[in-house]
N, C-alpha and C. Protein backbone atom coordinates (compact mmCIF):
# COMPACT_ATOMS: atom_id res chain seq x y z
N UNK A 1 0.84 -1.18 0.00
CA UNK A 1 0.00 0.00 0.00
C UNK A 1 0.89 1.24 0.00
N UNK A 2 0.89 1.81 -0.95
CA UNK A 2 1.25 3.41 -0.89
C UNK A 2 0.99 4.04 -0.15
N UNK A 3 2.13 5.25 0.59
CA UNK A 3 1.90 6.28 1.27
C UNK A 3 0.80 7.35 0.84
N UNK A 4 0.85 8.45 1.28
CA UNK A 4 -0.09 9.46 0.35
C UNK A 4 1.18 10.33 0.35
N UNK A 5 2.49 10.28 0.77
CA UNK A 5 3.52 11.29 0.27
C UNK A 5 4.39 9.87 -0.97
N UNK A 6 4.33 9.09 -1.19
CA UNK A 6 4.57 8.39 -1.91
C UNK A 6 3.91 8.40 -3.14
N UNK A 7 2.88 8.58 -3.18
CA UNK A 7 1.49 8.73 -4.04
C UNK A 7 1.54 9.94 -4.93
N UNK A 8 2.16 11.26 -3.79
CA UNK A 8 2.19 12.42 -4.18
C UNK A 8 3.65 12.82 -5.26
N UNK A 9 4.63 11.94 -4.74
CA UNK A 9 5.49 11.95 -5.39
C UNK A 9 5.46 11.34 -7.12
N UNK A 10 4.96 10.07 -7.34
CA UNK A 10 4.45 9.74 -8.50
C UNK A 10 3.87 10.60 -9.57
N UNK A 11 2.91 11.30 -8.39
CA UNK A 11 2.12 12.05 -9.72
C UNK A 11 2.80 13.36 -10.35
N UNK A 12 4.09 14.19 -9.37
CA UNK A 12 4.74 14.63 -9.55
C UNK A 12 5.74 14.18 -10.90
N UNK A 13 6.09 13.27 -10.25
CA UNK A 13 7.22 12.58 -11.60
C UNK A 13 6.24 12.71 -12.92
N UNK A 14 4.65 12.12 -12.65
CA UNK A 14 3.91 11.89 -14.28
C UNK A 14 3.96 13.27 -14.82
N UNK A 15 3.49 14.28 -13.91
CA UNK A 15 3.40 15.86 -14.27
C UNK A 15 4.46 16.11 -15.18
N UNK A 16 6.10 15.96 -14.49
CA UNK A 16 7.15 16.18 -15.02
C UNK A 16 7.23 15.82 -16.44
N UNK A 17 7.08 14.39 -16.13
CA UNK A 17 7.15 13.62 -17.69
C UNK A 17 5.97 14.11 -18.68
N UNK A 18 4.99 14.50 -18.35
CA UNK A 18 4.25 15.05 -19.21
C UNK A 18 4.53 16.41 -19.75
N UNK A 19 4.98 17.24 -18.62
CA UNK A 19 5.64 19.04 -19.32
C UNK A 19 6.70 18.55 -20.22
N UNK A 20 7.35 17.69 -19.89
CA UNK A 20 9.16 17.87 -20.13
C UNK A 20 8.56 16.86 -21.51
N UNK A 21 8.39 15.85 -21.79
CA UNK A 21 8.17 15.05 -23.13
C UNK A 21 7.17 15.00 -23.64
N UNK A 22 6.20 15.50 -23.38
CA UNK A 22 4.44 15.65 -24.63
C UNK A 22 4.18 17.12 -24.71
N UNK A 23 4.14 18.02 -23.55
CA UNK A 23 3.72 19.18 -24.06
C UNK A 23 4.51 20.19 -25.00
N UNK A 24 5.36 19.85 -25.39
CA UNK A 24 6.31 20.72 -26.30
C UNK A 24 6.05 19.62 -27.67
N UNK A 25 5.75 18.99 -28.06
CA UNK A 25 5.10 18.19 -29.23
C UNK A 25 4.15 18.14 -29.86
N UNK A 26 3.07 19.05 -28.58
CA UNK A 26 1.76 18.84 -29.26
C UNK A 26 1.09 19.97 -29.11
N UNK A 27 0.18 20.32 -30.11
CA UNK A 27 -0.47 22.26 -30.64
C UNK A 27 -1.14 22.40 -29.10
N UNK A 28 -0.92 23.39 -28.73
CA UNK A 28 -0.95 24.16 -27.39
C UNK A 28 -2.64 23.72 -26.98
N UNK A 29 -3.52 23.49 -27.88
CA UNK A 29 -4.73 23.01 -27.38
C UNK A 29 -4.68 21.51 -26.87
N UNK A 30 -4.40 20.71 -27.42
CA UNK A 30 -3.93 19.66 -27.08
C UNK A 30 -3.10 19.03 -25.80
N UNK A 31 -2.22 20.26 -25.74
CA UNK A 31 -1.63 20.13 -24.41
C UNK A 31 -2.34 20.79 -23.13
N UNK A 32 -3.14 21.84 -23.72
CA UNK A 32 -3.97 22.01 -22.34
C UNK A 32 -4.85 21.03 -22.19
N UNK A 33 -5.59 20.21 -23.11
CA UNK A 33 -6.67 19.14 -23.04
C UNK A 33 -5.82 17.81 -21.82
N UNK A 34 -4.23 17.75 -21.94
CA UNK A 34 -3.56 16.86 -21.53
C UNK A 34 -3.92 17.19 -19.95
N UNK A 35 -3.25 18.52 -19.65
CA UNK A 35 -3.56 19.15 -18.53
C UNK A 35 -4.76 19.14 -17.66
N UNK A 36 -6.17 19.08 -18.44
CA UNK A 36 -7.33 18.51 -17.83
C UNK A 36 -6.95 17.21 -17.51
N UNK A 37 -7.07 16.03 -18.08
CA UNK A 37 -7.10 14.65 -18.05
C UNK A 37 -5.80 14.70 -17.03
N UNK A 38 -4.64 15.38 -16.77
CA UNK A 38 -3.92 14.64 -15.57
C UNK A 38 -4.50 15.35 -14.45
N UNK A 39 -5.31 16.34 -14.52
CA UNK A 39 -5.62 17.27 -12.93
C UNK A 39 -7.10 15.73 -12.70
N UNK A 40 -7.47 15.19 -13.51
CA UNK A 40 -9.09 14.80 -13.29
C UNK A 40 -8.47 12.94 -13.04
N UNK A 41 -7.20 12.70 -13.24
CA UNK A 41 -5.98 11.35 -13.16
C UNK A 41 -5.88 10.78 -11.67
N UNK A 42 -6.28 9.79 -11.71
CA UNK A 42 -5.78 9.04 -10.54
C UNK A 42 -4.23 8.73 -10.55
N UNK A 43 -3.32 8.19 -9.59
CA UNK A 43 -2.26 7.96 -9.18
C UNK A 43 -1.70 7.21 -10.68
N UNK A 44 -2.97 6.16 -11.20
CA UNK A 44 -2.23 5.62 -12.03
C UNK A 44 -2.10 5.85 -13.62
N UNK A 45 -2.88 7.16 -13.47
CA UNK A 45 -2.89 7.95 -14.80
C UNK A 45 -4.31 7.89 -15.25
N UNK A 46 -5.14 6.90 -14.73
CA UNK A 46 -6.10 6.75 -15.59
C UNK A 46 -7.24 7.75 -15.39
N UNK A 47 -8.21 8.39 -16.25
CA UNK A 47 -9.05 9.08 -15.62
C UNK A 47 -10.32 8.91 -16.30
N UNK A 48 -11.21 9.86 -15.94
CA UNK A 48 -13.06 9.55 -16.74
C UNK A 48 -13.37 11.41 -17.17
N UNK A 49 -13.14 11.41 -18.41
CA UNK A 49 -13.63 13.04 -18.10
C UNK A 49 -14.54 13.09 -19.47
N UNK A 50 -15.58 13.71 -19.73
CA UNK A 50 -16.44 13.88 -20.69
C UNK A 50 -16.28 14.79 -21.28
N UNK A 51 -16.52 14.79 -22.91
CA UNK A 51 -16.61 15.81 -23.77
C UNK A 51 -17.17 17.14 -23.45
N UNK A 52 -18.35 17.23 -22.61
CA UNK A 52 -18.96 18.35 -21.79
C UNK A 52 -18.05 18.99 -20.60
N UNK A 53 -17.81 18.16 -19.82
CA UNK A 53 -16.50 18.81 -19.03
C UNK A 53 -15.28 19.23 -19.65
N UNK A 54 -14.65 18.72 -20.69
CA UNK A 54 -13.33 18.94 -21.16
C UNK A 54 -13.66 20.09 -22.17
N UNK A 55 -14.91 20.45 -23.02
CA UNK A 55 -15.51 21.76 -23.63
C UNK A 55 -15.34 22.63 -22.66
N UNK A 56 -16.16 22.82 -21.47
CA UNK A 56 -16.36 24.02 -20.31
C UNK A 56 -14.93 24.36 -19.88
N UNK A 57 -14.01 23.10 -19.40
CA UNK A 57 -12.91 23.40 -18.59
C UNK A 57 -11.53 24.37 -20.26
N UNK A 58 -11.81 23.84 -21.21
CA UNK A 58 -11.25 24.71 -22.33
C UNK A 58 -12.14 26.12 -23.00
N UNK A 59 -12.66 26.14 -22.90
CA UNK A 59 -14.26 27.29 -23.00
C UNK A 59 -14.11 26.81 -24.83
N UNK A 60 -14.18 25.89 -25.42
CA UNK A 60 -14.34 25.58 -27.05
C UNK A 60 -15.71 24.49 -26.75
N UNK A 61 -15.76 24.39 -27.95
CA UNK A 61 -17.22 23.93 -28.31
C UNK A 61 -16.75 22.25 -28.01
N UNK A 62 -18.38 21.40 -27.82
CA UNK A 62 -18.32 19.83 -27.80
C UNK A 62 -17.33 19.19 -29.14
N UNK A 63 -18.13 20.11 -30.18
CA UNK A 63 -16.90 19.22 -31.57
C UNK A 63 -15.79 19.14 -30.96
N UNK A 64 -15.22 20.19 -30.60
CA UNK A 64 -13.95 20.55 -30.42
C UNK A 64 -13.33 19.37 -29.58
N UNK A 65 -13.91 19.73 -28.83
CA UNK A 65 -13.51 18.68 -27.80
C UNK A 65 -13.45 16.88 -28.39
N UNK A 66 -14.51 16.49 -28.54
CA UNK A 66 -14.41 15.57 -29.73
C UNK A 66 -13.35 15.29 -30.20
N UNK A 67 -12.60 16.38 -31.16
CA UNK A 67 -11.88 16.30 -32.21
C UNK A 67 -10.10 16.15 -31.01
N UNK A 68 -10.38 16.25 -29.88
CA UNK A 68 -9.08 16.49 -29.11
C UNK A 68 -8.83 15.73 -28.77
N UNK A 69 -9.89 14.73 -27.91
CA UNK A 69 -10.18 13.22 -27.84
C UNK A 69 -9.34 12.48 -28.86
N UNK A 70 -9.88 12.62 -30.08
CA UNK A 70 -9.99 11.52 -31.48
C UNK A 70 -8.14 11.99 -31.78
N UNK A 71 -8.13 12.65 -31.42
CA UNK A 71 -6.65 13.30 -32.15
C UNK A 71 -5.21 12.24 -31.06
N UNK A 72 -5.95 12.53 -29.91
CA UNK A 72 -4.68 12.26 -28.72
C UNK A 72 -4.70 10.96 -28.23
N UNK A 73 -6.06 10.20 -29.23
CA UNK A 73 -5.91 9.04 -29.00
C UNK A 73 -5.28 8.11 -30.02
N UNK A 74 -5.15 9.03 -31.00
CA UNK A 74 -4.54 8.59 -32.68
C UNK A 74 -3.41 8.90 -32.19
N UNK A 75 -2.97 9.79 -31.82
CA UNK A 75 -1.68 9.99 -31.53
C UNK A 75 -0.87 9.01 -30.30
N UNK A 76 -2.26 8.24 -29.75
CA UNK A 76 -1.10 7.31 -28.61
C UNK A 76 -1.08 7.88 -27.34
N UNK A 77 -1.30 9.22 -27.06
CA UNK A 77 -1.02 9.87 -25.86
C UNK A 77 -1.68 9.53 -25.09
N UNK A 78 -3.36 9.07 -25.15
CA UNK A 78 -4.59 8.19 -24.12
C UNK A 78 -4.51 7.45 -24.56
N UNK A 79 -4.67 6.38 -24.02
CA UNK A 79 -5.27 4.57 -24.37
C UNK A 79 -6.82 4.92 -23.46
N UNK A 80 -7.81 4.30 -24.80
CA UNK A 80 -9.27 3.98 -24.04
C UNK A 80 -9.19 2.77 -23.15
N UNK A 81 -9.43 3.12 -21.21
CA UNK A 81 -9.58 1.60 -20.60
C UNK A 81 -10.72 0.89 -20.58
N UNK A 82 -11.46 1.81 -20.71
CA UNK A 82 -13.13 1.23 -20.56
C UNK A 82 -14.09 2.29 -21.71
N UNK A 83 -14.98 1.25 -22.07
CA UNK A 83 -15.63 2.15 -23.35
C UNK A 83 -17.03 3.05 -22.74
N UNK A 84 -17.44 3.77 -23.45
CA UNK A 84 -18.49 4.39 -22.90
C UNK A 84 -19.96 3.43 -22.37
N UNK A 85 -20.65 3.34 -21.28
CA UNK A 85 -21.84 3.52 -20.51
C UNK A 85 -22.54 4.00 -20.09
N UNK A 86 -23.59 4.07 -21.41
CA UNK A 86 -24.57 4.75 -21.45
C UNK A 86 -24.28 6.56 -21.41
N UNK A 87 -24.69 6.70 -20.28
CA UNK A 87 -24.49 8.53 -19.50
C UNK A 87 -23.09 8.67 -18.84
N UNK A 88 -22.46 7.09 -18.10
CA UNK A 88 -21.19 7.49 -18.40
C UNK A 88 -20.07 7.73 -18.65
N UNK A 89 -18.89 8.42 -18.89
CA UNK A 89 -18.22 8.93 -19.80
C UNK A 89 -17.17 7.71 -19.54
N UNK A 90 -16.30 7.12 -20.81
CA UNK A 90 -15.25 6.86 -21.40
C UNK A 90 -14.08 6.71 -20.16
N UNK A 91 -13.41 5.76 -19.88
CA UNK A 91 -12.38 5.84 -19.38
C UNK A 91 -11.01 5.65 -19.61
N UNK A 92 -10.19 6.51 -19.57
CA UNK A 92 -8.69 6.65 -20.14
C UNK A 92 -7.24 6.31 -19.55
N UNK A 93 -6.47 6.34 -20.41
CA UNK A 93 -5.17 6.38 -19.23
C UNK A 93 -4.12 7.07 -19.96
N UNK A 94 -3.62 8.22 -19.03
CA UNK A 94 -2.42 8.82 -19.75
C UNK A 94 -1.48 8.00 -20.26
N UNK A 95 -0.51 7.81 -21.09
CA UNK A 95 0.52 6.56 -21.84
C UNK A 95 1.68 7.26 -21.27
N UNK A 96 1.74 8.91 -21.30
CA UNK A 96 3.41 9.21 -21.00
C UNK A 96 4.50 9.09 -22.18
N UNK A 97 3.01 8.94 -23.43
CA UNK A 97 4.07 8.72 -24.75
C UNK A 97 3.18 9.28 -25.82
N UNK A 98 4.29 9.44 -26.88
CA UNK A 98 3.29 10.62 -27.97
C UNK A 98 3.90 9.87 -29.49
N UNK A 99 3.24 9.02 -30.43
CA UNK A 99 3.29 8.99 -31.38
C UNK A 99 3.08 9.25 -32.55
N UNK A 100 4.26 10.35 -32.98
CA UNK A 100 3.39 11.64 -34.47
C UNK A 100 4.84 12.00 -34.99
N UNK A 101 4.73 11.23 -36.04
CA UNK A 101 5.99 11.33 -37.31
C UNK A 101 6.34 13.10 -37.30
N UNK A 102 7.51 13.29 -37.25
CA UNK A 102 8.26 14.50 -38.00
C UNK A 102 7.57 15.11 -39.11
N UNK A 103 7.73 15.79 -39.69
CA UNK A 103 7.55 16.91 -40.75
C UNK A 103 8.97 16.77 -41.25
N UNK A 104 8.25 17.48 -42.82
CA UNK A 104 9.91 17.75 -43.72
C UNK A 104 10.36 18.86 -43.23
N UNK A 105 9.51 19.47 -42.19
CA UNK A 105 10.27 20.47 -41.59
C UNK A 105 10.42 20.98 -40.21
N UNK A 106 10.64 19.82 -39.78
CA UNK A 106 11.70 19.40 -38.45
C UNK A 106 10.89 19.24 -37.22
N UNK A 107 9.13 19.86 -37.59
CA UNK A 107 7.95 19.61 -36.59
C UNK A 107 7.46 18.37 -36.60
N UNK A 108 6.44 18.41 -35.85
CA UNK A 108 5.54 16.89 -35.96
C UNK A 108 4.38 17.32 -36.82
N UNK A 109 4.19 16.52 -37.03
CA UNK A 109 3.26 16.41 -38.60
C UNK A 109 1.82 16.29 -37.06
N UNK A 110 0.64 16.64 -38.36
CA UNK A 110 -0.36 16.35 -37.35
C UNK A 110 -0.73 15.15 -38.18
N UNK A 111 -1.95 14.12 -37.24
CA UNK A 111 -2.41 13.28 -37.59
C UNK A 111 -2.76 12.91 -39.46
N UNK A 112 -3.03 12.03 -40.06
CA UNK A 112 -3.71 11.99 -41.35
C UNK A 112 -5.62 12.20 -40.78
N UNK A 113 -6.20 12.53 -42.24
CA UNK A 113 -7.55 13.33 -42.11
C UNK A 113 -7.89 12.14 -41.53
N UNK A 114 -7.52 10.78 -41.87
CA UNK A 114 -8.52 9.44 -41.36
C UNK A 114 -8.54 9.38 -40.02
N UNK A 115 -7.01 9.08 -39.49
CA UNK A 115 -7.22 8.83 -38.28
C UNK A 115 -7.36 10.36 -37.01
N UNK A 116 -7.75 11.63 -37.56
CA UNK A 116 -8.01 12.39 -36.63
C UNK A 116 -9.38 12.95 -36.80
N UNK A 117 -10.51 12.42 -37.44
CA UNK A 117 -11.67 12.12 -37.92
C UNK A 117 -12.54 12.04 -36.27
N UNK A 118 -13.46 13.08 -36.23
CA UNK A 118 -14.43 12.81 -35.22
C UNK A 118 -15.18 11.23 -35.09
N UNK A 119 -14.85 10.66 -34.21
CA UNK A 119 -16.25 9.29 -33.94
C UNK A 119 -17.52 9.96 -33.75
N UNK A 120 -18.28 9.59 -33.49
CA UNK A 120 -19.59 9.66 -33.14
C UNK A 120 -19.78 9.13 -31.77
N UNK A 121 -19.09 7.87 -31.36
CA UNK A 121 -19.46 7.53 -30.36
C UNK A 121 -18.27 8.44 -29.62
N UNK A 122 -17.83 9.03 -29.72
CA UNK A 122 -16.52 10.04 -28.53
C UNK A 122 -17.82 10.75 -27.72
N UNK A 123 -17.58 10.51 -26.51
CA UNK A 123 -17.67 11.47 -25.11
C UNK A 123 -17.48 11.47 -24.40
């Protein structure tokens, strides 16, 4: 059983690893969307946050949100742990890893149109 200063330390380290290796990779919306999902993160990364909460807590619209979801999960950065029920929402887990090819010009490319394509079932 974990301490709760043991506990506290972990999530520290995930924080770290998340400023220091994903948020400089990914378009500044994206990385604040990251920033919701680790404040709403249990110890072990995983969290439950809905398209309606993650709209309000960014002040952008449900698509939007949607489309941030569909993007960061193409990209590898969430793994879905549990699928949606009913009313409620989707459960995730931060990875601590970001998969998105280079550019011919020295950035990361964003997703292809397919795989950053709104679902229908995202919320």
């Amino acid at each position: 059983m974990s301490t709760s200063k043991s506990k506290s330390a972990r999530r520290f380290q995930h924080l770290n690893a998340l400023v220091d290796k994903m948020l400089q990779r990914v378009p500044p919306r994206h990385g604040l969307a990251m920033m919701v999902f680790f404040r709403h993160a249990d110890v072990d990364r995983v969290f439950r946050v809905s398209t309606t909460v993650l709209a309000k807590s960014l002040g952008v619209h449900q698509r939007t949100a949607r489309k941030l979801f569909a993007d960061l999960e193409a990209w590898k950065a969430i793994q879905l742990v549990e699928p949606r029920q009913g009313t409620i929402p989707r459960v995730f887990k931060i990875t601590g890893q970001l998969s998105r090819k280079k550019s011919a010009r020295g950035g990361v490319s964003t997703p292809s149109k397919h795989t950053s394509s709104v679902r229908s079932d995202v919320r």
